[in-house]
C-alpha atoms as a PDB file:
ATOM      1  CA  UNK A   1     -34.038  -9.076   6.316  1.00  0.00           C
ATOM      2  CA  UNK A   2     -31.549  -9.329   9.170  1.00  0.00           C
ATOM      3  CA  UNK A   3     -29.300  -7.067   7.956  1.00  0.00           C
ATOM      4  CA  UNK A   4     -29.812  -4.479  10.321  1.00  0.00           C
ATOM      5  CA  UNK A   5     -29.933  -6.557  13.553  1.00  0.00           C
ATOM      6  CA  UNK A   6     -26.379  -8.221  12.396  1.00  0.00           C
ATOM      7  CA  UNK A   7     -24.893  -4.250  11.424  1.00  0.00           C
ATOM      8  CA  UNK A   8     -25.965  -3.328  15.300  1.00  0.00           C
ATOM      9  CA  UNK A   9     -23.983  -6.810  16.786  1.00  0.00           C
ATOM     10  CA  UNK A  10     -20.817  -5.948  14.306  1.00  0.00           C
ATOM     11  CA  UNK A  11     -20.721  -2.583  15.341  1.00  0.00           C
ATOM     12  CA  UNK A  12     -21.259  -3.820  19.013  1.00  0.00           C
ATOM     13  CA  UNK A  13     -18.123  -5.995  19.078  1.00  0.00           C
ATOM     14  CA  UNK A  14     -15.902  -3.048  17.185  1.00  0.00           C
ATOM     15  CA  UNK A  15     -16.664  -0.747  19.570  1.00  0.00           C
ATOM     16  CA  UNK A  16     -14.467  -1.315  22.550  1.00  0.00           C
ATOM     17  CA  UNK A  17     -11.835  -1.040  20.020  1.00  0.00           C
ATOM     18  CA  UNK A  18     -12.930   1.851  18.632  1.00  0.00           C
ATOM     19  CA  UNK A  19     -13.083   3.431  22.186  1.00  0.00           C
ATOM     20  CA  UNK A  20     -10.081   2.075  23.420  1.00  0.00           C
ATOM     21  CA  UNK A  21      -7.538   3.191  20.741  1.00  0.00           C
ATOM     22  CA  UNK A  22      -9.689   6.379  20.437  1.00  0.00           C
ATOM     23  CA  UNK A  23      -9.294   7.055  24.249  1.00  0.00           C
ATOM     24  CA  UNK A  24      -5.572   6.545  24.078  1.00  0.00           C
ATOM     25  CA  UNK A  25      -4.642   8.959  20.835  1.00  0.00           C
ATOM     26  CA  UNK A  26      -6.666  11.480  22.787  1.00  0.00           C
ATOM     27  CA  UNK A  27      -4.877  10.900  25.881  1.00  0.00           C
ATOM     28  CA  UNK A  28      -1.604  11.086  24.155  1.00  0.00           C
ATOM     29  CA  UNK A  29      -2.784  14.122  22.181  1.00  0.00           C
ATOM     30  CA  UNK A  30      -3.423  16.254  25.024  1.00  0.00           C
ATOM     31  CA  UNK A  31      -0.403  15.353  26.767  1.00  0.00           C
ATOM     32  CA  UNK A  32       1.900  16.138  24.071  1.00  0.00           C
ATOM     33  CA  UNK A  33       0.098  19.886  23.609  1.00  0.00           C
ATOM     34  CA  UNK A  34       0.753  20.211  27.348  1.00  0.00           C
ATOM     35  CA  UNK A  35       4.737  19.362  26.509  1.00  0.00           C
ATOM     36  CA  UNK A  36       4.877  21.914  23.660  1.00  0.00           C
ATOM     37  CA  UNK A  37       3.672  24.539  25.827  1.00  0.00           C
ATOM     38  CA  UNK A  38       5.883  24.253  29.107  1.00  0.00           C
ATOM     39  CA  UNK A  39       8.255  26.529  29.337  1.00  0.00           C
ATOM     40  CA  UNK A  40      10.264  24.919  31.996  1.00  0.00           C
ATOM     41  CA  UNK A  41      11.262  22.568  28.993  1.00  0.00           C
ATOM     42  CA  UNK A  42      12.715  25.176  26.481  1.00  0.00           C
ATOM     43  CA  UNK A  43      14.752  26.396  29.547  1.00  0.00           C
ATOM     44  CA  UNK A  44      16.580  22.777  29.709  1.00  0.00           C
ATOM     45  CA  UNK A  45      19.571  23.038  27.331  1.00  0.00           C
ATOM     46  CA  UNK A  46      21.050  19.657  26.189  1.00  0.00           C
ATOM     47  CA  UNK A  47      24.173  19.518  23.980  1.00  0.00           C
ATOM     48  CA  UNK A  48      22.540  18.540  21.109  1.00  0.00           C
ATOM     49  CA  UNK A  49      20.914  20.211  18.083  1.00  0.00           C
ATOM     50  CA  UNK A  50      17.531  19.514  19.354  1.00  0.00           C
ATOM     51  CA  UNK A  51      15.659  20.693  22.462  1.00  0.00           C
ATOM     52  CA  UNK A  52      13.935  18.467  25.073  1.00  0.00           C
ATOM     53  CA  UNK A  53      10.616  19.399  24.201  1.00  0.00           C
ATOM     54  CA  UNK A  54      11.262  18.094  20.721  1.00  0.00           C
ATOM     55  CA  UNK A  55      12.336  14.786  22.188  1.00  0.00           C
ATOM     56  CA  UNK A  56       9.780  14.515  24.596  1.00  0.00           C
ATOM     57  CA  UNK A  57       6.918  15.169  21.473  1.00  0.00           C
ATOM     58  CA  UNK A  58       9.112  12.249  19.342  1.00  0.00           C
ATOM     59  CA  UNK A  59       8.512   9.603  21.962  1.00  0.00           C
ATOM     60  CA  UNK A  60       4.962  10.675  22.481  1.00  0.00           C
ATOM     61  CA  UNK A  61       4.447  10.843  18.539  1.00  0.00           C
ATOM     62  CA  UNK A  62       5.845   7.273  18.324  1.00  0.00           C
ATOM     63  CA  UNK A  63       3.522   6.101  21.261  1.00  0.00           C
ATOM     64  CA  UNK A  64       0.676   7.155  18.894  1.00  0.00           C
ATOM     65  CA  UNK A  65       1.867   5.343  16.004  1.00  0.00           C
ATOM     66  CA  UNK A  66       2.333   2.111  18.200  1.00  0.00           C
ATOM     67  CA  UNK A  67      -1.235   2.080  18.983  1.00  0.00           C
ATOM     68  CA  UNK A  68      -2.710   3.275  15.543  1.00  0.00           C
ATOM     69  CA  UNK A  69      -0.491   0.371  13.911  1.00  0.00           C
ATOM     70  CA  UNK A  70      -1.767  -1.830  16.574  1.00  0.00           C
ATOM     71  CA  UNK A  71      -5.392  -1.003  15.742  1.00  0.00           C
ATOM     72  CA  UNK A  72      -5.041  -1.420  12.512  1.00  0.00           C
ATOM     73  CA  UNK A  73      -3.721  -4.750  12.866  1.00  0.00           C
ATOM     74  CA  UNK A  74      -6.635  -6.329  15.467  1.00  0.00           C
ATOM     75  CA  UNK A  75      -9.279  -4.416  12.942  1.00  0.00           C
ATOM     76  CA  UNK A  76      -8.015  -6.234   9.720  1.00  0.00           C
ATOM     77  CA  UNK A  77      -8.552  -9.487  11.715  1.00  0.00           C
ATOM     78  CA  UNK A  78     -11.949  -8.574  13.251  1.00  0.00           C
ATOM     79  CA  UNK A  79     -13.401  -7.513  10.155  1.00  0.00           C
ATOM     80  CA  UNK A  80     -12.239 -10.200   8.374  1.00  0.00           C
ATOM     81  CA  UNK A  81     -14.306 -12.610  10.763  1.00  0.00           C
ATOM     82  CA  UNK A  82     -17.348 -10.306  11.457  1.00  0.00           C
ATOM     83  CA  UNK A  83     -17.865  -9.051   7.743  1.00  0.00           C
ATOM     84  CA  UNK A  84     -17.498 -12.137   5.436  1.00  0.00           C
ATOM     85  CA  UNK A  85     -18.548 -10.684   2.556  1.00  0.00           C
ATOM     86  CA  UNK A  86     -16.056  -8.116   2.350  1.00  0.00           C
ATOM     87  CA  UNK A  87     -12.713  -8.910   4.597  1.00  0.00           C
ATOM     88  CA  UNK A  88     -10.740  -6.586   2.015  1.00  0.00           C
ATOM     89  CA  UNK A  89     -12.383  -4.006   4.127  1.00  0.00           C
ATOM     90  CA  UNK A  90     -10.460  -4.237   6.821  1.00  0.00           C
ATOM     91  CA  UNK A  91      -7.017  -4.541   4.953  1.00  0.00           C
ATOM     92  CA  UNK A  92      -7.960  -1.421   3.231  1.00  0.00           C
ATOM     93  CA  UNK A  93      -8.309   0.377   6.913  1.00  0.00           C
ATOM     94  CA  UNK A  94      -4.937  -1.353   8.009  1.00  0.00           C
ATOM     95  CA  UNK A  95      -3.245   0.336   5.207  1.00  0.00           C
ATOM     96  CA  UNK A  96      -4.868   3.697   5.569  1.00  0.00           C
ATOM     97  CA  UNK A  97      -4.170   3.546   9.134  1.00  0.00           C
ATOM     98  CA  UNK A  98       0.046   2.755   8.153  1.00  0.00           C
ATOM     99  CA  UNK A  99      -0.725   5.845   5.852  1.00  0.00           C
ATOM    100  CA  UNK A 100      -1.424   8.213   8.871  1.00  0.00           C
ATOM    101  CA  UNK A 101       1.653   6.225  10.670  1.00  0.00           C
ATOM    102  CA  UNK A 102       3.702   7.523   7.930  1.00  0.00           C
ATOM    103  CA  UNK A 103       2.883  11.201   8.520  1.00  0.00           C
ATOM    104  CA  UNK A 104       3.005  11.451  12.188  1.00  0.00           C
ATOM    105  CA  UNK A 105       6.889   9.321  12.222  1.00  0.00           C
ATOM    106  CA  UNK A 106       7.750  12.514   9.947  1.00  0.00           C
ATOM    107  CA  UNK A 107       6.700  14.862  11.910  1.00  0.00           C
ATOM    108  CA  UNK A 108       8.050  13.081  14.990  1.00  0.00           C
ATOM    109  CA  UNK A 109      11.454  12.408  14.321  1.00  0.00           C
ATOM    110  CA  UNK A 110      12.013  15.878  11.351  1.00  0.00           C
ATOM    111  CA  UNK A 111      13.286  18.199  14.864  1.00  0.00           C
ATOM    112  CA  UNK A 112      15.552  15.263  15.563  1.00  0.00           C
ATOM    113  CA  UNK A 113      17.307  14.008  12.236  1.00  0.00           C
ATOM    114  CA  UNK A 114      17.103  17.190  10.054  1.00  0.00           C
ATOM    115  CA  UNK A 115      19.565  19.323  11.718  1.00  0.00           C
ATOM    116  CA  UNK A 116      22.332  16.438  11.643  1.00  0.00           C
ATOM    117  CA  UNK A 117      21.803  16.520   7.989  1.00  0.00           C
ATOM    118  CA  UNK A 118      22.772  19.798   7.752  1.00  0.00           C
ATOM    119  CA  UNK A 119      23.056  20.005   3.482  1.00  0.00           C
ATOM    120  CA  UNK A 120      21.831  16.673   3.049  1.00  0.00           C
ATOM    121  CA  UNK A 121      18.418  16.782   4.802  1.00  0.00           C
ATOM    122  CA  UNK A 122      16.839  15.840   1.685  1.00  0.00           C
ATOM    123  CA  UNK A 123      17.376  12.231   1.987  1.00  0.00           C
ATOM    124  CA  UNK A 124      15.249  12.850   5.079  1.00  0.00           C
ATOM    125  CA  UNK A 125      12.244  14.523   3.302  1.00  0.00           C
ATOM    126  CA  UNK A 126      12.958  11.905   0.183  1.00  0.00           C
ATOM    127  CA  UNK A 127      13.384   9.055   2.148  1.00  0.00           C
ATOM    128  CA  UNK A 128       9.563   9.748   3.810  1.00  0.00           C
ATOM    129  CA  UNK A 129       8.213  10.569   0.512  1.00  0.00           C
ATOM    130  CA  UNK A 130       8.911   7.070  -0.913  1.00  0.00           C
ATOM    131  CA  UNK A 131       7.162   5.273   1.885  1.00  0.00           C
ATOM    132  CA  UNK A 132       4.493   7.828   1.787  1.00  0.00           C
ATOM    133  CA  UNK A 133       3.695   7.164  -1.833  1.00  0.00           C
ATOM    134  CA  UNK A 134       4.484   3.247  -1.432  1.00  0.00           C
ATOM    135  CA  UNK A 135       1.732   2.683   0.946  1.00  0.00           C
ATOM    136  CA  UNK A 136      -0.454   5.325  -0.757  1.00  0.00           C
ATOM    137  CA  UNK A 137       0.004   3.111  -4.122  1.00  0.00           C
ATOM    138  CA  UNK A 138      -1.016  -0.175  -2.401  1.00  0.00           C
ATOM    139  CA  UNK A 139      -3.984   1.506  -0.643  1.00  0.00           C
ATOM    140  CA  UNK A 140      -5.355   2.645  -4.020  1.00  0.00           C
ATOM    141  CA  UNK A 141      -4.525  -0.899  -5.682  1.00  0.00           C
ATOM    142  CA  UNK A 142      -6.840  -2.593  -3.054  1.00  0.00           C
ATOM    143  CA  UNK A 143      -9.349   0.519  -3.653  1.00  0.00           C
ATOM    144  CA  UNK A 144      -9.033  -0.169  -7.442  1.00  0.00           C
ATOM    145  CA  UNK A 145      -8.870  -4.364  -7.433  1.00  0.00           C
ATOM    146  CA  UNK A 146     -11.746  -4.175  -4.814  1.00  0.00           C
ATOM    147  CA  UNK A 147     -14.028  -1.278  -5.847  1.00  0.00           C
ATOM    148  CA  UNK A 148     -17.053  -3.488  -7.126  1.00  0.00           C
ATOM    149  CA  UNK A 149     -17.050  -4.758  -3.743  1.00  0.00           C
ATOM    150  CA  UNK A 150     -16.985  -1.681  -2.188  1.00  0.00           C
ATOM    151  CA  UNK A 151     -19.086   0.192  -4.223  1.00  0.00           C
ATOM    152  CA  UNK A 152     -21.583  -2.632  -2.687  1.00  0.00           C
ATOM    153  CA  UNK A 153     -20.884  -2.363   0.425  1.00  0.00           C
ATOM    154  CA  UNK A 154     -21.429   1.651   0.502  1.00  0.00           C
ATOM    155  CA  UNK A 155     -24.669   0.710  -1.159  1.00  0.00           C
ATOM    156  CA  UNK A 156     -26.198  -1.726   0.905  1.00  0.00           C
ATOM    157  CA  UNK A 157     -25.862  -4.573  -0.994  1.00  0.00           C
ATOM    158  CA  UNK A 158     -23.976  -6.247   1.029  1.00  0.00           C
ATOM    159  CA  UNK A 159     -25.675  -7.888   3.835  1.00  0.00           C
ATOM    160  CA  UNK A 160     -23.358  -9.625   7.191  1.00  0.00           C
ATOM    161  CA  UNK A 161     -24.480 -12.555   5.895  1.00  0.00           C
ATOM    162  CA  UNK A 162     -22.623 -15.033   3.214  1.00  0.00           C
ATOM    163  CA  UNK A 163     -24.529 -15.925   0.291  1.00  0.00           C
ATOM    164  CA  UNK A 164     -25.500 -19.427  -0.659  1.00  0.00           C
ATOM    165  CA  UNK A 165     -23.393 -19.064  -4.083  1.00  0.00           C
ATOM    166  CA  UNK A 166     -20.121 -17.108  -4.845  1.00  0.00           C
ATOM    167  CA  UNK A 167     -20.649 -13.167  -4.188  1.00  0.00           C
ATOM    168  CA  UNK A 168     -19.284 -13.163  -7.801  1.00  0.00           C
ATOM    169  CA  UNK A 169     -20.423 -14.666 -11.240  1.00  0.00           C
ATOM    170  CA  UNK A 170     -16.908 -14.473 -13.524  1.00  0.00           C
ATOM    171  CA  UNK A 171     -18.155 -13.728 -17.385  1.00  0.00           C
ATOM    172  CA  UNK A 172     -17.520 -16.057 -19.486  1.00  0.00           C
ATOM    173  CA  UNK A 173     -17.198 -13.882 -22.542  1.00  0.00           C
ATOM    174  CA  UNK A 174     -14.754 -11.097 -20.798  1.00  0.00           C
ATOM    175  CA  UNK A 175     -13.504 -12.738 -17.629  1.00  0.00           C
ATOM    176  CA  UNK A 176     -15.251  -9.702 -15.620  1.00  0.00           C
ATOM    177  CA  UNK A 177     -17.106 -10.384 -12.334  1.00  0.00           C
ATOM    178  CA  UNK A 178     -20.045  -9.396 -11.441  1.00  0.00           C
ATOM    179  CA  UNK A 179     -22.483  -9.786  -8.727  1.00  0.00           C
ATOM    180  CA  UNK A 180     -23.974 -12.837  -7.719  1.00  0.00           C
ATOM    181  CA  UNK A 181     -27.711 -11.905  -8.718  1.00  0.00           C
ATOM    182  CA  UNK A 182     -27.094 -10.657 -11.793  1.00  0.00           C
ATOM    183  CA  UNK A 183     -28.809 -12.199 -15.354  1.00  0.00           C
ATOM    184  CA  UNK A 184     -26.445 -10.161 -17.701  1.00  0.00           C
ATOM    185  CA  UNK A 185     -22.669  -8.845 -17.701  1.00  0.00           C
ATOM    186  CA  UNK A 186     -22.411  -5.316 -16.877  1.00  0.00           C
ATOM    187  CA  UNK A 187     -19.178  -4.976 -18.641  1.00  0.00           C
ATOM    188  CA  UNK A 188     -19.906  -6.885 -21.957  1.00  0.00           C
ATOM    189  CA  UNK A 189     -24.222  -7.259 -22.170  1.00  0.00           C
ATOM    190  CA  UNK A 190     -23.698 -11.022 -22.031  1.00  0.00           C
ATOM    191  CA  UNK A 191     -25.583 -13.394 -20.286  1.00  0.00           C
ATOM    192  CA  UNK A 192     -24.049 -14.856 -17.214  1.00  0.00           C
ATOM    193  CA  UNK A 193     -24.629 -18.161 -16.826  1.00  0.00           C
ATOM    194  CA  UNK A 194     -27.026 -19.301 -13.792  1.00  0.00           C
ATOM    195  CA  UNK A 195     -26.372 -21.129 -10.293  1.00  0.00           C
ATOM    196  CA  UNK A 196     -27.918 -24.542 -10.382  1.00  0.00           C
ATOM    197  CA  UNK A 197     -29.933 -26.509  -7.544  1.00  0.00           C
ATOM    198  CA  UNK A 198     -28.517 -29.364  -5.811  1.00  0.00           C
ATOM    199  CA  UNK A 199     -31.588 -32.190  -6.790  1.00  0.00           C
ATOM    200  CA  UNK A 200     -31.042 -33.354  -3.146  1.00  0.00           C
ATOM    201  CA  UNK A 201     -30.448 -30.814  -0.583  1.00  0.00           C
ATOM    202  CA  UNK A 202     -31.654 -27.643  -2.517  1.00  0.00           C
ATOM    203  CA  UNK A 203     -28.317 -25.792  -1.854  1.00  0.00           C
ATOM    204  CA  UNK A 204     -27.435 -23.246  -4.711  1.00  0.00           C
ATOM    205  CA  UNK A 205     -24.035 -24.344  -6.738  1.00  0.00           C
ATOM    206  CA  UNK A 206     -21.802 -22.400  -9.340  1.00  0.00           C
ATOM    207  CA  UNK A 207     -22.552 -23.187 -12.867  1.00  0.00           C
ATOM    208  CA  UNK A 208     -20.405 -25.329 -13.137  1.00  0.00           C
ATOM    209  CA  UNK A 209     -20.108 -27.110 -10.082  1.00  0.00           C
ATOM    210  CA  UNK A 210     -19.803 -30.771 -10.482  1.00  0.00           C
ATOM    211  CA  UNK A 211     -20.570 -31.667  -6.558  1.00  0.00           C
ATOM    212  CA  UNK A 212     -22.837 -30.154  -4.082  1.00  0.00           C
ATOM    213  CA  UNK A 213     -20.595 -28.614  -1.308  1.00  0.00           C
ATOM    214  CA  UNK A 214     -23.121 -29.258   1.477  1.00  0.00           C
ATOM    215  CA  UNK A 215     -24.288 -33.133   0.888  1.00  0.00           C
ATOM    216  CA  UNK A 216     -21.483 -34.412  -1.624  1.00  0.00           C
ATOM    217  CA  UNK A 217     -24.295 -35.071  -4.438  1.00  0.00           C
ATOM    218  CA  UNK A 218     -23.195 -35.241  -8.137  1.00  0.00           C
ATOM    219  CA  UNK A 219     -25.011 -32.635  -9.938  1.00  0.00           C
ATOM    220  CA  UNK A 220     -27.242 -33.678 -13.048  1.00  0.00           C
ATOM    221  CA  UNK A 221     -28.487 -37.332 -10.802  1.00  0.00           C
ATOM    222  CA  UNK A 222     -32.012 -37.478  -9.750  1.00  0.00           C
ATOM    223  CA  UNK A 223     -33.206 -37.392  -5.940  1.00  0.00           C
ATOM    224  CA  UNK A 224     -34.550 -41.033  -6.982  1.00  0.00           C
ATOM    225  CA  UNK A 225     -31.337 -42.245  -7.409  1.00  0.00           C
ATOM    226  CA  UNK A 226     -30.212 -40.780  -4.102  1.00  0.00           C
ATOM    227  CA  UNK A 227     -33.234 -42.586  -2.618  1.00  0.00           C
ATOM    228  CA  UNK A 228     -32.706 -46.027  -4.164  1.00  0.00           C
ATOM    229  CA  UNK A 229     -28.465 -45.077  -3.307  1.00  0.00           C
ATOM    230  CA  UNK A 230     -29.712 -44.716   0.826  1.00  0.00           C
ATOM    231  CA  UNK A 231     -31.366 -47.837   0.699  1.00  0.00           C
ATOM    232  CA  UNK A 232     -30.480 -50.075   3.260  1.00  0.00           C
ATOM    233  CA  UNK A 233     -28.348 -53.144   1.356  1.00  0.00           C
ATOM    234  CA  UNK A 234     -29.783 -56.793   1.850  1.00  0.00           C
ATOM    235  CA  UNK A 235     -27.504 -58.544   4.109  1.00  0.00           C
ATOM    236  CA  UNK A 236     -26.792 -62.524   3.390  1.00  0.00           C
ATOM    237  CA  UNK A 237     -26.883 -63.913   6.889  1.00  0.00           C
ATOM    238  CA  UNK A 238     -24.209 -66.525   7.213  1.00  0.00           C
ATOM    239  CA  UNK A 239     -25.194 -69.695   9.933  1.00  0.00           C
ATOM    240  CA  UNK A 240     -22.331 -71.861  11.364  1.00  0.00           C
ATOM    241  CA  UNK A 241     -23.009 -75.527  10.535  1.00  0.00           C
ATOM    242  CA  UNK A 242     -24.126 -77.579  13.083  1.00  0.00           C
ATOM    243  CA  UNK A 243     -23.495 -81.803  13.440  1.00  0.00           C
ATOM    244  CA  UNK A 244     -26.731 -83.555  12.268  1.00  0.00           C
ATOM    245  CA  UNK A 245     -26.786 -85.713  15.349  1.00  0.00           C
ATOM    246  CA  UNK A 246     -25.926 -83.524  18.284  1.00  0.00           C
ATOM    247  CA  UNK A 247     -25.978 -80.188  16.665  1.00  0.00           C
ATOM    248  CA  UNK A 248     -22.568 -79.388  17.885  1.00  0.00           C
ATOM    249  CA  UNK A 249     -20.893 -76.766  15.515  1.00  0.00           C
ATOM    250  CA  UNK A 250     -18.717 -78.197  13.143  1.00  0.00           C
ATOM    251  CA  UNK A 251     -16.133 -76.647  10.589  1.00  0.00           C
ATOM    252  CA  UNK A 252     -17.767 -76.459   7.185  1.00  0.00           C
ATOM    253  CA  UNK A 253     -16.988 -79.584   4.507  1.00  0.00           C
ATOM    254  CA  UNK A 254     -16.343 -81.715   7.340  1.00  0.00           C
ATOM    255  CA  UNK A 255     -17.710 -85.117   6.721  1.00  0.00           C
ATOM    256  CA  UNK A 256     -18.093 -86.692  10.285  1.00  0.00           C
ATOM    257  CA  UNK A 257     -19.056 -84.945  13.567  1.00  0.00           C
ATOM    258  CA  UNK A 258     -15.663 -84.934  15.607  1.00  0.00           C
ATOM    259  CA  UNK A 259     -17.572 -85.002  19.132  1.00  0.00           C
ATOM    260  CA  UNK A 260     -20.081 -87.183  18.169  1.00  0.00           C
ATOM    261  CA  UNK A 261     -18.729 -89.094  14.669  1.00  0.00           C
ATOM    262  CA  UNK A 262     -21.822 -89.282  13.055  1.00  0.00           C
ATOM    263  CA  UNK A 263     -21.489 -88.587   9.125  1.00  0.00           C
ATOM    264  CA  UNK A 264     -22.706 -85.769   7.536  1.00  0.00           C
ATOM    265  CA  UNK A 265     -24.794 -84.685   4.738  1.00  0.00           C
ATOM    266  CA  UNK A 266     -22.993 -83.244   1.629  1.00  0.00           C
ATOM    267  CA  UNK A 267     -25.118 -80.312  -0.276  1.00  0.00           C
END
């Protein structure tokens, strides 16, 4: 099994993103305790409802949120090219990730907004709660729509590696998938029906695959036909005619040489 060898060279190439957004929230972390607690910033009255140190913490909040938002984005797209038997993984982090966004923006920006609101700072907290529960719907629809997958994956049966048939065989008594190795449905007890072998390359099909993806073969035909197919076709070689007399070449049906006149034979 190579499993194992292709988990360490994922993990590998994820890691400098790991450490580089994980580096910068840190970073940004530590400097915005450090602007919470300086005192010379509560001292600084502005003429607003809102102090400087709550402005300051806003823009460093929203600094965080660009680069979680931005690591979710280049992680959907790496795991959907290192992990290609489950790229829904890395759409499900993307929208956890915009779930944490969520949180911090209304933490960020509550100092700022809420006292302008005066009576109606509800829409504030409403407002929030909407997105909040938009993106926390759509992260437990993938969770839901993909959890066969998952479950899988968590398992270790999932290797990095894409099988030679679909990951899933669609029942065709419920319309329920199931995994690609398995004899019977685990939703209805009905026997799924097999992958087939391409009679010329060996590549496993669907069950109902008509052509062999990898060599173009019709499924059902013999590697003997194949064979006699390949066969080299006999070629009819085709000679110029030549005059009878000086073997000049002549234009076929022509009755008399025209270099040297001399009449020629009719077949």
């Amino acid at each position: 099994m190579q499993a194992e060898p292709k988990t360490k060279n994922t993990i590998s190439q994820l890691l400098p993103l790991l450490m580089q957004t994980g580096v910068g929230v840190i970073l940004l972390l530590i400097i915005w305790l450090v602007v919470n607690n300086l005192p010379m910033l509560n001292a600084i009255a502005l003429p607003l409802d809102f102090t400087l140190t709550d402005l300051l913490g806003a823009a460093i909040l929203t600094a965080i949120v660009v680069i979680l938002c931005n690591f979710g984005v280049r992680m959907e797209l790496r795991l959907a090219y290192l992990v290609k038997s489950f790229p829904q993984g890395g759409t499900m982090l993307k929208q956890l990730v915009y779930l944490i966004a969520v949180l911090i923006v209304y933490f960020a920006f509550r100092p700022l907004v809420v006292p302008y609101l005066k009576n109606y700072d509800w829409i504030y907290h409403l407002l929030f709660l909407v997105v909040f529960l938009a993106y926390l719907g759509i992260l437990g629809y993938s969770i839901y729509n993909n959890i066969e997958e998952l479950t899988a994956v968590i398992s270790g049966r999932y290797i990095q590696e894409k099988p030679s048939v679909a990951a899933n065989i669609v029942c065709g008594k419920c319309g329920e998938k199931n995994f690609h190795d398995s004899r019977f449905c685990s939703f209805c007890g009905a026997e799924l029906p097999r992958p087939v072998k391409c009679s010329s390359c060996g590549t496993l099909l669907e069950p109902d695959a008509k052509f062999c993806y990898a060599c173009g073969w019709k499924v059902g035909e013999s590697a003997e036909n194949k064979a006699a197919g390949d066969a080299p076709e006999e070629t009819v070689s085709y000679q110029t005619p030549t005059c009878i007399s000086c073997k000049a070449e002549i234009r076929p049906g022509v009755q008399f040489c025209p270099f040297c006149g001399t009449a020629q034979k009719q077949e």
